[in-house]
Structure formats: structure tokens, C-alpha cells
N, C-alpha and C. Protein backbone atom coordinates (compact mmCIF):
# COMPACT_ATOMS: atom_id res chain seq x y z
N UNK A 1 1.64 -21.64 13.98
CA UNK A 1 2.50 -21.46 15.14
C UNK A 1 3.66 -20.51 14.81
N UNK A 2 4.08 -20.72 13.47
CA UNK A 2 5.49 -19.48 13.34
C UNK A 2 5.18 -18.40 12.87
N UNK A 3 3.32 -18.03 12.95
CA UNK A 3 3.34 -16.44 13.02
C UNK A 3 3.16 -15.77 14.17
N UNK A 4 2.35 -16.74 15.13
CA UNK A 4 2.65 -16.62 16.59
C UNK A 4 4.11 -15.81 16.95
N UNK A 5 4.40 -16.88 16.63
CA UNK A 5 6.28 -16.57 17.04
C UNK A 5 6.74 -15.20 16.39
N UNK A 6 6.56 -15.05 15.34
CA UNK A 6 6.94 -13.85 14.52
C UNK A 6 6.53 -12.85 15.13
N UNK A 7 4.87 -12.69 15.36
CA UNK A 7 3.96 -11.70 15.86
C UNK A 7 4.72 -10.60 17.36
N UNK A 8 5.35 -12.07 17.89
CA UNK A 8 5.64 -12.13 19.48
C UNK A 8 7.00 -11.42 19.25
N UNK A 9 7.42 -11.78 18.35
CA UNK A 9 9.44 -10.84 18.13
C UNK A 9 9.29 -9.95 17.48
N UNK A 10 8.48 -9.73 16.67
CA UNK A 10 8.00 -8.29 16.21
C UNK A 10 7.50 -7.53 17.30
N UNK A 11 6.83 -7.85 18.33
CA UNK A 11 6.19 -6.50 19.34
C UNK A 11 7.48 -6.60 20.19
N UNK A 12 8.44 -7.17 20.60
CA UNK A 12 9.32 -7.07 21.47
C UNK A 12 10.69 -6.11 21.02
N UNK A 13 10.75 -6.16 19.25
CA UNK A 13 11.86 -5.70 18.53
C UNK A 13 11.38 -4.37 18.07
N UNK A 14 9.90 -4.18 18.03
CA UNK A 14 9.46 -2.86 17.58
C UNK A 14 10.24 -1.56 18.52
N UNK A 15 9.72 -1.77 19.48
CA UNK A 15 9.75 -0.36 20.33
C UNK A 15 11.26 -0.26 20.47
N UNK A 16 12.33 -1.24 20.26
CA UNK A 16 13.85 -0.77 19.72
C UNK A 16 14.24 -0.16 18.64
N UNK A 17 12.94 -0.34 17.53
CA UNK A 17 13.39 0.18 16.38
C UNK A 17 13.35 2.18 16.51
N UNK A 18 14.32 2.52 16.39
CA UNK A 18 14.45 4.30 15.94
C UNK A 18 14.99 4.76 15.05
N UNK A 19 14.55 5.18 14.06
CA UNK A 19 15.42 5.41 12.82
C UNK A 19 15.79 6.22 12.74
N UNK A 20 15.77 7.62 13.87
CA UNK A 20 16.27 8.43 14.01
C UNK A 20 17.68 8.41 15.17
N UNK A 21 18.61 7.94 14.86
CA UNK A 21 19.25 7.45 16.20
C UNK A 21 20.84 7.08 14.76
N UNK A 22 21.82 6.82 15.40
CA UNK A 22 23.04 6.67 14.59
C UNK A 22 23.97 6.31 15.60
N UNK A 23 25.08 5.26 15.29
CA UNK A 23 26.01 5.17 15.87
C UNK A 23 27.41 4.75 15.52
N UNK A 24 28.25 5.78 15.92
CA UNK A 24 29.14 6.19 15.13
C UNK A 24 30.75 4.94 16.26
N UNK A 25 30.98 4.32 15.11
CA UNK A 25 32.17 3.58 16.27
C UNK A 25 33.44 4.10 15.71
N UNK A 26 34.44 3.80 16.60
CA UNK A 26 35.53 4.43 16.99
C UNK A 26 37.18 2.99 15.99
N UNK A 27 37.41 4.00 15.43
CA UNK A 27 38.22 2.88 15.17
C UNK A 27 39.22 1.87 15.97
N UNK A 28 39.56 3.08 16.99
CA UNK A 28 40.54 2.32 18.09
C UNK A 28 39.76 2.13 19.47
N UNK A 29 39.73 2.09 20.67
CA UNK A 29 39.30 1.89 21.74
C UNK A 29 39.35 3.73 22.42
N UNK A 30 38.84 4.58 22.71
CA UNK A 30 38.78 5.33 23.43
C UNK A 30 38.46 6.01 24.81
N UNK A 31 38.82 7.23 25.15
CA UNK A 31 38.42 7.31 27.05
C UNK A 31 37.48 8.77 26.78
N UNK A 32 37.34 8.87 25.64
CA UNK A 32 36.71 10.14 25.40
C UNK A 32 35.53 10.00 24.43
N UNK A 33 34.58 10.69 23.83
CA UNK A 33 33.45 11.13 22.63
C UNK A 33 33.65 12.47 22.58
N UNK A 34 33.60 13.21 21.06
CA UNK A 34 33.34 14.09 20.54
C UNK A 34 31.99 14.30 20.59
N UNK A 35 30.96 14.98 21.06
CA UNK A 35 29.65 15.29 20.25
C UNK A 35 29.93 16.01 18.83
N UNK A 36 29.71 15.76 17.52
CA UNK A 36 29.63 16.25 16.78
C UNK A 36 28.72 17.64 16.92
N UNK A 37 27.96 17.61 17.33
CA UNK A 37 26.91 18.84 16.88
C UNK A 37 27.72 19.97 17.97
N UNK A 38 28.20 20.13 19.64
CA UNK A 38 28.45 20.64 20.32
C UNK A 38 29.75 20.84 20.61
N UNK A 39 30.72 19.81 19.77
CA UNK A 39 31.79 20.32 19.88
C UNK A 39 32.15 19.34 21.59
N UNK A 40 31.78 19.10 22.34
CA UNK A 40 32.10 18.85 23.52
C UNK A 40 32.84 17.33 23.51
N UNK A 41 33.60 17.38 24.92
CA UNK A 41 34.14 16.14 25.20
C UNK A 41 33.20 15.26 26.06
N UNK A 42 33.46 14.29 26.37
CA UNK A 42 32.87 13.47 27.32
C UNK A 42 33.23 12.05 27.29
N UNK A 43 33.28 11.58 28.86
CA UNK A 43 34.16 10.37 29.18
C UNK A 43 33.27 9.27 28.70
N UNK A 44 33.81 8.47 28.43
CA UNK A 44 33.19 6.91 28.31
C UNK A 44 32.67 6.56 29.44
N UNK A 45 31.29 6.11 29.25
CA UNK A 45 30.24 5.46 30.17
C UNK A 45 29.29 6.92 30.31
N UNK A 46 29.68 7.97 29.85
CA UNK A 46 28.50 8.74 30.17
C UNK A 46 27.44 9.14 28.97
N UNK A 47 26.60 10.10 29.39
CA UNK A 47 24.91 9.98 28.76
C UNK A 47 25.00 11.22 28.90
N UNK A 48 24.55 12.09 27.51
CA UNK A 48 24.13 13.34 27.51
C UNK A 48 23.47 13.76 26.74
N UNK A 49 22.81 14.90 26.80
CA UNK A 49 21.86 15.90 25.77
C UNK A 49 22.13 16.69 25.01
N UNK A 50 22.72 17.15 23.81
CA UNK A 50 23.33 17.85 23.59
C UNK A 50 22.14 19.15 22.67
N UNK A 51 22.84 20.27 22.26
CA UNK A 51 21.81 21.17 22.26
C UNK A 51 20.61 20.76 20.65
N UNK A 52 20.45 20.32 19.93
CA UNK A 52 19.80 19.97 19.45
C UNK A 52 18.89 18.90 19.84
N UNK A 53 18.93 18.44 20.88
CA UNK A 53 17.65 17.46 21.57
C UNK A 53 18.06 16.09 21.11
N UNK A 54 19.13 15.84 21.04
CA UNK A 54 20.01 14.43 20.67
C UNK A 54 20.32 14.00 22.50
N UNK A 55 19.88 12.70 22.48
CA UNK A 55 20.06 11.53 23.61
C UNK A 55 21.61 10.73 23.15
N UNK A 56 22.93 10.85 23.71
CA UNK A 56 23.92 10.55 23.25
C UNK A 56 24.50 9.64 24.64
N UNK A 57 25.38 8.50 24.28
CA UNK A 57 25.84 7.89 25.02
C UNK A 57 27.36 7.89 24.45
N UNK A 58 28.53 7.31 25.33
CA UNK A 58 29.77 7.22 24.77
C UNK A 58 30.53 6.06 25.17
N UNK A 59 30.98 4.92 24.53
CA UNK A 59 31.67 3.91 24.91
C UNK A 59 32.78 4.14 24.58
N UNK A 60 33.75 2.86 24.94
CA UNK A 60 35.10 2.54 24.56
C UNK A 60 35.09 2.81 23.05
N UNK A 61 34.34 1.86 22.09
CA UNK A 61 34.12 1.28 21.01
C UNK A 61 33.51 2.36 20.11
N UNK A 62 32.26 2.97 20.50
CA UNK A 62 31.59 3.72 19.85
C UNK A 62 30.89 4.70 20.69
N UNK A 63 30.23 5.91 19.74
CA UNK A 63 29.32 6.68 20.52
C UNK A 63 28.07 6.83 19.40
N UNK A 64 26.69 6.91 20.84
CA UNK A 64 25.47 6.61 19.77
C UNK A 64 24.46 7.51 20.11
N UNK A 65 23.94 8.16 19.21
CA UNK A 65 22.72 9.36 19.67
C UNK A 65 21.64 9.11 19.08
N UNK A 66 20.46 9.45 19.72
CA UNK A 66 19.00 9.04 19.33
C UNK A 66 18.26 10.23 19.66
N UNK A 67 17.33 11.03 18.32
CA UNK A 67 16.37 11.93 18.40
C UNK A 67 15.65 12.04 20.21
N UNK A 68 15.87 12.67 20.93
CA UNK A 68 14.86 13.06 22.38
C UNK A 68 13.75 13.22 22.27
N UNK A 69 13.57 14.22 20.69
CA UNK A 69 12.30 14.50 20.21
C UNK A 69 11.61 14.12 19.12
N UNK A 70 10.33 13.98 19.22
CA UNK A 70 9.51 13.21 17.89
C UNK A 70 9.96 14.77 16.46
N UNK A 71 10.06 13.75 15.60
CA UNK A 71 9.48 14.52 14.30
C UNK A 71 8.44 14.67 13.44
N UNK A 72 7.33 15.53 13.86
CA UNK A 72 6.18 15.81 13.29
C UNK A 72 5.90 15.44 11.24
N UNK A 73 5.36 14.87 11.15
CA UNK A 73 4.82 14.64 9.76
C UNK A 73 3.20 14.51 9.56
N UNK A 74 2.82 14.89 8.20
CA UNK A 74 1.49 14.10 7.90
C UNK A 74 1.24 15.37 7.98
N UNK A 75 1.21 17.11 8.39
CA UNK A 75 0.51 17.99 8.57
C UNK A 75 0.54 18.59 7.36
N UNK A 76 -0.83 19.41 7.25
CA UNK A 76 -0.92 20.23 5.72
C UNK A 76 -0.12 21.25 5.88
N UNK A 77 0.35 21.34 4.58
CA UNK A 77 0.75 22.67 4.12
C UNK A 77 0.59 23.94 4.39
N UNK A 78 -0.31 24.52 5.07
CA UNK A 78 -0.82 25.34 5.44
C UNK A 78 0.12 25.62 7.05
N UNK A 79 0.49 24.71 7.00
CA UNK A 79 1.09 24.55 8.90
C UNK A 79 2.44 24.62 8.90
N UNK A 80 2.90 24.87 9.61
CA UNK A 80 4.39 25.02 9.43
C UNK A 80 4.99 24.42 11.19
N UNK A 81 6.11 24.12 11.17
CA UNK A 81 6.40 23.55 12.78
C UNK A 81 7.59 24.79 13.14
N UNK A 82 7.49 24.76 14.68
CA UNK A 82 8.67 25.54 15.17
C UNK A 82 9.19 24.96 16.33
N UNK A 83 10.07 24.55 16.56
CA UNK A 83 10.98 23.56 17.84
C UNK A 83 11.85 24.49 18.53
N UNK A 84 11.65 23.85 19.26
CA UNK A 84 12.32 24.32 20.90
C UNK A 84 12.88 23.74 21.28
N UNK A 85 14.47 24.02 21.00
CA UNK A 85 15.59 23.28 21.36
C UNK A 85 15.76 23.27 23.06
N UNK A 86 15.49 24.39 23.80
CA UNK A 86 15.48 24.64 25.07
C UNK A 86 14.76 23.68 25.97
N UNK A 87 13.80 23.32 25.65
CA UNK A 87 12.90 22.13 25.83
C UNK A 87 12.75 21.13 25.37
N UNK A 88 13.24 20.75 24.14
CA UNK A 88 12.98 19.29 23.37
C UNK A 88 11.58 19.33 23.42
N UNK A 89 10.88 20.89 22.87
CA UNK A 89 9.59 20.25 22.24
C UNK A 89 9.20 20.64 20.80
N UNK A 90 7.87 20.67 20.56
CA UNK A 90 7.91 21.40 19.15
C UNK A 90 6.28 21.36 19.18
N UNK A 91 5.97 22.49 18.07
CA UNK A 91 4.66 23.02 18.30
C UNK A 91 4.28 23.08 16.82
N UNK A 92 2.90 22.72 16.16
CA UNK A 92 2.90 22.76 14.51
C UNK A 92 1.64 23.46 14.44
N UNK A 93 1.95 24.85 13.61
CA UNK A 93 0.64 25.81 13.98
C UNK A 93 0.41 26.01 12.42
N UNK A 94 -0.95 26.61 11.90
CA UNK A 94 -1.46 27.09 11.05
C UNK A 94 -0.44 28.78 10.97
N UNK A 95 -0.56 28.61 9.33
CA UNK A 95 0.14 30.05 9.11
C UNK A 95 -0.57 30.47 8.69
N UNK A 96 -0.43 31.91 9.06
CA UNK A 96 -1.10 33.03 9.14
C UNK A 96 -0.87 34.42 8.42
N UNK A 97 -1.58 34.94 7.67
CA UNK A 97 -0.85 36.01 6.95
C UNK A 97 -0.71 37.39 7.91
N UNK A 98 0.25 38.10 8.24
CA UNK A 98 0.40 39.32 8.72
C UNK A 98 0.17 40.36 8.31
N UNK A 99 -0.61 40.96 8.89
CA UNK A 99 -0.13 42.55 8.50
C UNK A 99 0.41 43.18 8.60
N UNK A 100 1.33 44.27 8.03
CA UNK A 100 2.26 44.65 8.28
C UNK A 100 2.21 46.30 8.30
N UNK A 101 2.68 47.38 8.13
CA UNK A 101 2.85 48.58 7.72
C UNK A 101 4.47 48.78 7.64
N UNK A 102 4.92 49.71 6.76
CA UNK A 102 5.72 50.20 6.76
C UNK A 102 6.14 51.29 6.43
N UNK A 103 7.55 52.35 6.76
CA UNK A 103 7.79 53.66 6.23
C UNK A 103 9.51 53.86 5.63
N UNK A 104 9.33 55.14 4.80
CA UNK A 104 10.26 54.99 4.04
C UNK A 104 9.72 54.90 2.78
N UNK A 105 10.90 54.99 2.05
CA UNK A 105 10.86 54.58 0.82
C UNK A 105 10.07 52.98 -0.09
């Protein structure tokens, strides 16, 4: 019966877990958040995006941001990823050798 139970608070506590996510509290009570990455202000109680694809909220107490976008792993070497901050997406392609020419020296 108490793996039942376990089983059951584990699937309910999972999909909270993000380990990409941080939250930074405030020593005193505030009416404002800094985004670190953007430099910007913003009032307490609001929700924003800031340009790296960070999900940010701002309280009295603290302010807390969570990845928007997945971070690709597990791909070979051969592959390399390129993200799109404009979109919050990202694309993981095979590399490719170029050809090139050049002039001059």
C-alpha cells in the first residue's frame, strides 16, 4: 500500500519538477524585479519572456524564471544545435563540411 501511495505523489510531483528554472528571493519586500539577463524592470504580480526564452514571474518576496525552451541532449557529435531566441525554438542538424574558395593571398 505505501508504494501505491509513493507511485501516486511521484506522478503528481513529477511534472513540477524543472531543473531548469531558479528563484531568486528578495531580501526585503519589493514593488519591482530586475530581469537579470534584460536588464528590465517589472511590477510585482507580472509574467514575462525575456530575450533568452526564460518564463519569469515577479513577487513581493522573490522573482522566478523557468527555461520556455527544452534543452536538446543525447545527440551525436556529428550534430551540432542552433536556437532561436526569436521563437523559443531550436533545431539540431548534422554538420556538414563546406566548401569554400578563396582569393588573395
Amino acid at each position: 500500500m505505501r508504494s501505491v501511495v509513493l507511485g501516486l505523489f511521484l506522478c503528481t510531483v513529477l511534472p513540477l519538477v524543472n531543473a531548469a528554472c531558479f528563484n531568486a528571493p528578495h531580501k526585503t519586500p519589493v514593488k519591482f524585479c530586475q530581469d537579470s539577463t534584460d536588464k528590465t524592470w517589472h511590477s510585482v504580480g507580472s509574467s514575462w519572456r525575456n530575450s533568452k526564452c526564460m518564463d519569469c514571474d515577479c513577487s513581493a518576496d522573490s522573482m522566478s524564471c523557468c527555461d520556455a525552451m527544452a534543452t536538446p541532449t543525447g545527440y551525436p557529435d556529428k550534430c551540432t544545435v542552433q536556437y532561436d531566441y526569436t521563437t523559443c525554438t531550436y533545431e539540431v542538424f548534422e554538420k556538414v563540411p563546406c566548401a569554400h574558395g578563396a582569393v588573395g593571398k
